[in-house]
C-alpha atoms as a PDB file:
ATOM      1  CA  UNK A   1       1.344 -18.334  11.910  1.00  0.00           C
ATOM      2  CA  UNK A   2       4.471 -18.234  13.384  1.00  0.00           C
ATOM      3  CA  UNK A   3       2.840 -15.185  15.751  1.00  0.00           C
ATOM      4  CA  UNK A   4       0.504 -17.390  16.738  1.00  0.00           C
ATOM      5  CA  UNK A   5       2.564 -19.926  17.273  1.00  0.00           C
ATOM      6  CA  UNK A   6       4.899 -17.724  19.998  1.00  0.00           C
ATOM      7  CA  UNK A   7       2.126 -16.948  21.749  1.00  0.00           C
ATOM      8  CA  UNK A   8       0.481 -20.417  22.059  1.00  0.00           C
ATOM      9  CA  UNK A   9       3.912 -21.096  23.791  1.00  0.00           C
ATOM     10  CA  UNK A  10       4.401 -18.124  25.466  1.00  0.00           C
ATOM     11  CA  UNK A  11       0.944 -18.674  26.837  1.00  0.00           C
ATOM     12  CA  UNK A  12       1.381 -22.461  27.716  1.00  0.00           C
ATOM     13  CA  UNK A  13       4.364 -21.345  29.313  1.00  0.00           C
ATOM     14  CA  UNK A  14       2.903 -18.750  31.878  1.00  0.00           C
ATOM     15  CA  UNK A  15       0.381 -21.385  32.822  1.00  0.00           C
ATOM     16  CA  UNK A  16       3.146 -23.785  33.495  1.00  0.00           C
ATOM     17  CA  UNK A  17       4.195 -21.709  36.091  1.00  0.00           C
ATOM     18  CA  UNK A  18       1.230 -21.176  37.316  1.00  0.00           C
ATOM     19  CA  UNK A  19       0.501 -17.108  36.353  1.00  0.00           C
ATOM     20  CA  UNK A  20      -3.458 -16.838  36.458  1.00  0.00           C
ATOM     21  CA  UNK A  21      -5.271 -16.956  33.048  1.00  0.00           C
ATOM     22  CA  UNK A  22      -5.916 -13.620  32.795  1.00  0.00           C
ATOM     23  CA  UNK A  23      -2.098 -12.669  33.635  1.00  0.00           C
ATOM     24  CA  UNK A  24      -0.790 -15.179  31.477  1.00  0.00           C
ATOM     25  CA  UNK A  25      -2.766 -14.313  28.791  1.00  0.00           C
ATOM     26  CA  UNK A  26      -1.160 -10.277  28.871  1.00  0.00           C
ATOM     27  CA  UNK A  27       1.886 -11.593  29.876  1.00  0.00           C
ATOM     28  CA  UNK A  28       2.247 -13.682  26.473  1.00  0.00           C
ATOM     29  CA  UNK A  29       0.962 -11.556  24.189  1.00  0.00           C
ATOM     30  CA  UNK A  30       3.656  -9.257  25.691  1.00  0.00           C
ATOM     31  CA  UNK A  31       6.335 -11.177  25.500  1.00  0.00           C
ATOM     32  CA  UNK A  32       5.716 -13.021  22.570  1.00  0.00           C
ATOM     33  CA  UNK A  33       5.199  -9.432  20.610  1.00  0.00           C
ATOM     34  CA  UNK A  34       9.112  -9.059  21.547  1.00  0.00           C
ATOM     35  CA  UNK A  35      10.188 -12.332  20.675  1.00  0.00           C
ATOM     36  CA  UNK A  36       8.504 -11.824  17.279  1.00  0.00           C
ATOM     37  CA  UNK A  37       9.902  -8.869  16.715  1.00  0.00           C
ATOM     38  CA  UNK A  38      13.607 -10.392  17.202  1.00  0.00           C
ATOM     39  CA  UNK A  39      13.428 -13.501  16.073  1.00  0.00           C
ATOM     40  CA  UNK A  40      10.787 -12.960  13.016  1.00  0.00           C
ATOM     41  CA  UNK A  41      12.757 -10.514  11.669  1.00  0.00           C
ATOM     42  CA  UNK A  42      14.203 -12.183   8.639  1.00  0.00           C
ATOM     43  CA  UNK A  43      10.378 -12.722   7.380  1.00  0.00           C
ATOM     44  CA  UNK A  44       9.100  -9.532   7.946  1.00  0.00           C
ATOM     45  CA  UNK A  45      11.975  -7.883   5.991  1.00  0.00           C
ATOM     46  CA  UNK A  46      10.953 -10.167   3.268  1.00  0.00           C
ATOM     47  CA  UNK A  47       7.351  -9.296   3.400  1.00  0.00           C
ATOM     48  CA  UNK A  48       8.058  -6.007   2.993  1.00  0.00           C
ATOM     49  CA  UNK A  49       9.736  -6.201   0.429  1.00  0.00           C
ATOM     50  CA  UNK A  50       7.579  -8.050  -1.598  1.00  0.00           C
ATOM     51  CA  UNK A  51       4.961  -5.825  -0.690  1.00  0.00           C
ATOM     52  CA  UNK A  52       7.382  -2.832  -1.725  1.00  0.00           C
ATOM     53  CA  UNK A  53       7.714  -4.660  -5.196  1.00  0.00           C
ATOM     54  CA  UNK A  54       4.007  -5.478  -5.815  1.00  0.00           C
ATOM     55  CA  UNK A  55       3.260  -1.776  -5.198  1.00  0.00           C
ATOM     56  CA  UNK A  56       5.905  -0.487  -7.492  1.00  0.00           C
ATOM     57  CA  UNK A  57       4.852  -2.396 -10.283  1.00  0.00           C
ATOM     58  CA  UNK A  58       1.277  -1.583  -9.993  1.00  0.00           C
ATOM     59  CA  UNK A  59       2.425   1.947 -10.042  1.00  0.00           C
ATOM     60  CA  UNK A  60       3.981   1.946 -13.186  1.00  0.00           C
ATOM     61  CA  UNK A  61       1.359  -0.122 -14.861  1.00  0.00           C
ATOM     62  CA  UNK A  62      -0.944   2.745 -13.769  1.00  0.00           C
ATOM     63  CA  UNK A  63       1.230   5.460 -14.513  1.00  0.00           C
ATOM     64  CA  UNK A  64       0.506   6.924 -11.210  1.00  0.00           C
ATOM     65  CA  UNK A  65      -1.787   9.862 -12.234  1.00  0.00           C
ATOM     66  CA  UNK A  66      -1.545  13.197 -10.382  1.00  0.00           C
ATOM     67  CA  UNK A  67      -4.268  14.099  -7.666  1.00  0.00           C
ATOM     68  CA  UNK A  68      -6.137  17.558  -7.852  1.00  0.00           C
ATOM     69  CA  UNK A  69      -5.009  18.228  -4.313  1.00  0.00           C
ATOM     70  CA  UNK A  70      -1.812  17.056  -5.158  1.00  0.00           C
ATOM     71  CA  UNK A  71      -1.420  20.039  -8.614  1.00  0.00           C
ATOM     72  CA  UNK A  72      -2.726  22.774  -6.012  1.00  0.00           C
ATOM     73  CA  UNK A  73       0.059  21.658  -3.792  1.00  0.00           C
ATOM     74  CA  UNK A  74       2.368  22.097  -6.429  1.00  0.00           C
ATOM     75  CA  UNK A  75       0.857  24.977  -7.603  1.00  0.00           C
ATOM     76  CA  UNK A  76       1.000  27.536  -4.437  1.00  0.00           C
ATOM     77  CA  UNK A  77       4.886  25.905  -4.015  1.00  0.00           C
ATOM     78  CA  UNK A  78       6.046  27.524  -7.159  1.00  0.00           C
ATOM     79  CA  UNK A  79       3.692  30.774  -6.278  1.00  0.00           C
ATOM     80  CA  UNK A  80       5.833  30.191  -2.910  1.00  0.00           C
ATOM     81  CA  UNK A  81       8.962  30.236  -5.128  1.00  0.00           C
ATOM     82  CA  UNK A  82       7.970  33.058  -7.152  1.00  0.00           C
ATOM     83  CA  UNK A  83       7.809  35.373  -4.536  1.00  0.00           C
ATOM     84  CA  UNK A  84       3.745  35.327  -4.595  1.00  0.00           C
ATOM     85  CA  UNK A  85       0.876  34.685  -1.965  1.00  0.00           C
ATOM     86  CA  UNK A  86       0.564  31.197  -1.519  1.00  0.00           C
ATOM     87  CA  UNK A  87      -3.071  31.935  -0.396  1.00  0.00           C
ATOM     88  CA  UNK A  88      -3.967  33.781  -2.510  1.00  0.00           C
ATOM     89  CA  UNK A  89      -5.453  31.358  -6.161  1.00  0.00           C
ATOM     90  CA  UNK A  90      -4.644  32.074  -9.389  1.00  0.00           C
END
């Protein structure tokens, strides 16, 4: 909202001065990208990190099971290791 809210003034802004709509329009969404990325920091770091936290503790809940591509990956890394043809399947 408070995106939206930028813009909207951004926007009313550019037509106070008189920029055509179409101008105005890029011009705002421009500017008011920046300005939300300066002054909105605070709550983006904080939706992040509540995001962060949500997917951690669905992760252990799950127990985070290992993918099939994810065991041949390990798989030709310790062939890697061992000297052996990564390429080449066991």
């Amino acid at each position: 909202m408070l995106r939206l809210a930028l813009f909207v003034v951004c926007l009313f802004g550019f037509a106070l001065l008189g920029a055509r709509p179409i101008l105005a329009v890029l011009l705002a969404a421009v500017v008011s990208m920046a300005l939300s990325y300066v002054l909105l920091r605070r709550q983006r770091d904080a939706v992040a990190a509540q995001l962060a936290e949500r997917i951690q503790r669905r992760t252990e809940r799950r127990g985070a099971p290992k993918g099939a591509d994810e065991e041949v990956e390990d798989a030709a890394v310790d062939r890697t290791s061992n000297g052996a043809d990564p390429a080449s399947p066991r």
